[in-house]
N, C-alpha and C. Protein backbone atom coordinates (compact mmCIF):
# COMPACT_ATOMS: atom_id res chain seq x y z
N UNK A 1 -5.22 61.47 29.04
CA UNK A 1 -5.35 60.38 29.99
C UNK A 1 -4.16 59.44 29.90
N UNK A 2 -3.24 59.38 28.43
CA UNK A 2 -2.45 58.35 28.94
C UNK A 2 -0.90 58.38 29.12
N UNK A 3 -1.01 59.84 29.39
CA UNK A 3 -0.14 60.72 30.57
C UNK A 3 -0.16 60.09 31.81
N UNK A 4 -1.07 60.31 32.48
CA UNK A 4 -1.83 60.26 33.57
C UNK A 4 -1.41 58.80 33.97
N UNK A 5 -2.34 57.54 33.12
CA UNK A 5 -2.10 56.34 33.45
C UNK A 5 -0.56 55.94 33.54
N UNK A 6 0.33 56.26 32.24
CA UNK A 6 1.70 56.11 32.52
C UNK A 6 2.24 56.39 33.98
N UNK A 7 1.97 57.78 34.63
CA UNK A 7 2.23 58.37 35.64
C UNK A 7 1.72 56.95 36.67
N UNK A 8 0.08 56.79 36.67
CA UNK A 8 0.08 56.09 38.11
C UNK A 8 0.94 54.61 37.67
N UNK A 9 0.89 54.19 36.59
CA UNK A 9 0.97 52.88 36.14
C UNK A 9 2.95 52.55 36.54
N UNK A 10 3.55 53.65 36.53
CA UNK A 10 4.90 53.77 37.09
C UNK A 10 4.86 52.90 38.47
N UNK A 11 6.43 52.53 38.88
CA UNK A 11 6.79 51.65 40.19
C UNK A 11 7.27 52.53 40.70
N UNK A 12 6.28 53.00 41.82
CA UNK A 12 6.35 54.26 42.87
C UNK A 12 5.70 53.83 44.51
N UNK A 13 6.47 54.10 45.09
CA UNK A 13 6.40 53.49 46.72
C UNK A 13 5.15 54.32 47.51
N UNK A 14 3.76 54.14 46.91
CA UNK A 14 2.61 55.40 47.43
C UNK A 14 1.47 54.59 48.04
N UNK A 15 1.05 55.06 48.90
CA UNK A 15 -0.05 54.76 50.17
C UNK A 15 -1.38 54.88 49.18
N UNK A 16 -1.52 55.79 48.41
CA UNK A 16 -2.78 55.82 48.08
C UNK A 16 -2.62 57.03 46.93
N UNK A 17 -3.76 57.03 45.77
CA UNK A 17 -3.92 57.99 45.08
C UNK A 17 -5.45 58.70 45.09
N UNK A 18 -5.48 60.08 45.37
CA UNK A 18 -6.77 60.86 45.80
C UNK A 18 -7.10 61.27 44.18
N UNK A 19 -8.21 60.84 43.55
CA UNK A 19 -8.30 61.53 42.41
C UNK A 19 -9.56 61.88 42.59
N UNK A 20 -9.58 63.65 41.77
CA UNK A 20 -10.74 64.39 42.29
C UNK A 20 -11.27 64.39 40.78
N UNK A 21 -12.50 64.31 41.00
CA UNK A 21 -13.03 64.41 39.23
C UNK A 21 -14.20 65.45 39.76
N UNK A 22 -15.00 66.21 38.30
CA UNK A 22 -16.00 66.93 38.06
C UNK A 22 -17.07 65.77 38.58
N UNK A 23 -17.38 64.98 37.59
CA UNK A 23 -17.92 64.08 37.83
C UNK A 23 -17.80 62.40 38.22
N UNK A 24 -18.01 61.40 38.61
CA UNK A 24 -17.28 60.40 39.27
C UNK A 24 -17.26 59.33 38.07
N UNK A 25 -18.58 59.40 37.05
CA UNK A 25 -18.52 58.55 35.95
C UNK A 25 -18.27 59.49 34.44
N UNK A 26 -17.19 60.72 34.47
CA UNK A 26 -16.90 60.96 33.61
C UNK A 26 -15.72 60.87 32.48
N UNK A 27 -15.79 60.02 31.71
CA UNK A 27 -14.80 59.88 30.77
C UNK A 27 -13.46 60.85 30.49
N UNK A 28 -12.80 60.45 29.97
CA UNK A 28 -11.59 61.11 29.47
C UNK A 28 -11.81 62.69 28.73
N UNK A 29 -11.49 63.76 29.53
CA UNK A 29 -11.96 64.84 29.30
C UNK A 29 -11.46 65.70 27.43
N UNK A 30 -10.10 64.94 27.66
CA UNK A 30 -9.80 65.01 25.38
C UNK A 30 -9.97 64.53 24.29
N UNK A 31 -10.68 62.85 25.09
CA UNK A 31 -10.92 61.61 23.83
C UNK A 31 -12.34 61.67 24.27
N UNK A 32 -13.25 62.44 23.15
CA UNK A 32 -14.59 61.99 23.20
C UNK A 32 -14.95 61.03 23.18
N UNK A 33 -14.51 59.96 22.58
CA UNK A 33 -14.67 58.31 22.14
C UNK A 33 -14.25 57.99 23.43
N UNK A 34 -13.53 58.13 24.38
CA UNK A 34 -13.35 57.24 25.91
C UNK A 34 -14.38 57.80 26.49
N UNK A 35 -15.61 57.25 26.96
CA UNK A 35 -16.21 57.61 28.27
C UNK A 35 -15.91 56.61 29.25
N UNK A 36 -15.14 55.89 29.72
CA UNK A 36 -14.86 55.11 30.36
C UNK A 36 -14.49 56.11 31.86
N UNK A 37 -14.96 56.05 33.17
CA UNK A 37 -14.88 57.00 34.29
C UNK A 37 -12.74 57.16 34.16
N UNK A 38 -12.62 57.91 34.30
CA UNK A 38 -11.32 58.37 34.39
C UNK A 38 -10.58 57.60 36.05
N UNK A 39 -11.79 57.56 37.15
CA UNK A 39 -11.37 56.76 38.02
C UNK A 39 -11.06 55.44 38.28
N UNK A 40 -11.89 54.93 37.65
CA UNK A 40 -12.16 53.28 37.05
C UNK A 40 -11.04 53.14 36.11
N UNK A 41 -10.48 53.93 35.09
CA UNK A 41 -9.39 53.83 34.10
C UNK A 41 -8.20 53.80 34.83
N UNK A 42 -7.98 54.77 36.03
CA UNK A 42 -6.88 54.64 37.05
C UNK A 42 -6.57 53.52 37.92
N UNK A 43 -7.98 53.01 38.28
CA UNK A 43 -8.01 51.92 39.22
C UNK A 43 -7.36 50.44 38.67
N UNK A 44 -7.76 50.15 37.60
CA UNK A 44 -7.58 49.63 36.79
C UNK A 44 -6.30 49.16 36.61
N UNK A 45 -5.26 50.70 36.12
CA UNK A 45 -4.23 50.55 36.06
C UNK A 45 -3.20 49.93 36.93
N UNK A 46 -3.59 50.42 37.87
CA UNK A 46 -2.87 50.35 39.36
C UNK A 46 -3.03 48.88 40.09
N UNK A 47 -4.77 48.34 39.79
CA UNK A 47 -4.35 47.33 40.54
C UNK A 47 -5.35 47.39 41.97
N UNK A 48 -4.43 46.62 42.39
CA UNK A 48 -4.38 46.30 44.31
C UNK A 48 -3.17 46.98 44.27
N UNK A 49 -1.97 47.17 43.74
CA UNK A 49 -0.68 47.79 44.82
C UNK A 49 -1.37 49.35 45.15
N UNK A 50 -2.22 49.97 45.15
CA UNK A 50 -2.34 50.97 45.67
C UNK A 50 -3.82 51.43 46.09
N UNK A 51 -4.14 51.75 46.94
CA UNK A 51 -5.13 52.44 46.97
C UNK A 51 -5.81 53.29 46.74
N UNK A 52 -7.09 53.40 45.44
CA UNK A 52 -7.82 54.86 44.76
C UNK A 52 -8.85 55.30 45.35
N UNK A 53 -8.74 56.63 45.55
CA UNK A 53 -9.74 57.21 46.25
C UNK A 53 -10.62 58.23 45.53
N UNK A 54 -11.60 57.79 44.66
CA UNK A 54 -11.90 58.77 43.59
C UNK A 54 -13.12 59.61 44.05
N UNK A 55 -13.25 60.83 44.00
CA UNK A 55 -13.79 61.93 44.62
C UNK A 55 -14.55 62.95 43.01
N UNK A 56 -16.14 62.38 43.15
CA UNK A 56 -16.35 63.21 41.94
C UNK A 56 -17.86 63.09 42.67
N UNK A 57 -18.79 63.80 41.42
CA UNK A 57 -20.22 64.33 41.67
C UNK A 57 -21.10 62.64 41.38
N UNK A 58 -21.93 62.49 42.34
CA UNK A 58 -23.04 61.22 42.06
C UNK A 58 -24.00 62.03 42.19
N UNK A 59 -25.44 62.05 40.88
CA UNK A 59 -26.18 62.80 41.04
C UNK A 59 -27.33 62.27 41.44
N UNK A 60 -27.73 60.81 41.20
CA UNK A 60 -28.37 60.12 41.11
C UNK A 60 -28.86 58.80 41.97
N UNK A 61 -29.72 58.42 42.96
CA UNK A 61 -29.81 56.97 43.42
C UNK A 61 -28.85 56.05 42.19
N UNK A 62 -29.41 55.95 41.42
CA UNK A 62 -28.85 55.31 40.32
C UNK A 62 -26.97 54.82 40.54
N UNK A 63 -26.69 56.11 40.60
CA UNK A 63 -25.20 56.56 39.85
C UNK A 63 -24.57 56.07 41.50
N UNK A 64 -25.24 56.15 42.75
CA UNK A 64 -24.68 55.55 43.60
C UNK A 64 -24.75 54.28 43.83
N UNK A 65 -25.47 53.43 43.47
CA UNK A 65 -25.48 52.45 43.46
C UNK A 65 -24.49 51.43 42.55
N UNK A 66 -24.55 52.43 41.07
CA UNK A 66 -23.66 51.87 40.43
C UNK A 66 -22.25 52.12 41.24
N UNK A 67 -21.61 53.12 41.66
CA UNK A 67 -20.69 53.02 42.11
C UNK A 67 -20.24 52.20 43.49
N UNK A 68 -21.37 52.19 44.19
CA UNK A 68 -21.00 51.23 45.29
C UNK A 68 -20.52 49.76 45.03
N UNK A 69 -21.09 49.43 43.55
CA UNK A 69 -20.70 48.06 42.91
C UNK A 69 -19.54 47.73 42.67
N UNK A 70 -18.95 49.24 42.11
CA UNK A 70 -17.93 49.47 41.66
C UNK A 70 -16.13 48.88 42.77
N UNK A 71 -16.64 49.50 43.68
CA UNK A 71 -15.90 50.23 44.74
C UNK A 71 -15.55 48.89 45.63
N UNK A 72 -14.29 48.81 46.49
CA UNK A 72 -14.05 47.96 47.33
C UNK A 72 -13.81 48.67 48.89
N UNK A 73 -14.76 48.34 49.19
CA UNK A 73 -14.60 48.83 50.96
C UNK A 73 -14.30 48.01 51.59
């Protein structure tokens, strides 16, 4: 993951980042100790200068709701 964050966390001239996950609240797939959503860890990074579009599995009333909290529409 902090590949990844370096990557978005770079000064790069981009409209938006599409990140596709297995699941939408699943942690860092090599650091068992991060469950922190890998999308939320991106979003994070980035900010407002870009727009995240994170694309993973909600299985749950629950898990959508939490994410709608999440999320800025």
């Amino acid at each position: 993951m902090e590949e990844t964050l370096q990557l978005v966390g770079a000064d790069q001239d981009l409209d938006y980042l599409h990140i596709s996950v297995g699941g939408f609240w699943n942690g860092s797939i090599r650091d068992d100790n991060n469950q922190t959503s890998r999308v939320v860890m991106i979003h994070e990074r980035v900010g407002v200068r870009v727009l995240v579009m994170g694309v993973g599995i909600l299985r749950t009333p629950d898990e959508v709701m939490k994410h709608l909290k999440q999320v800025y529409l």
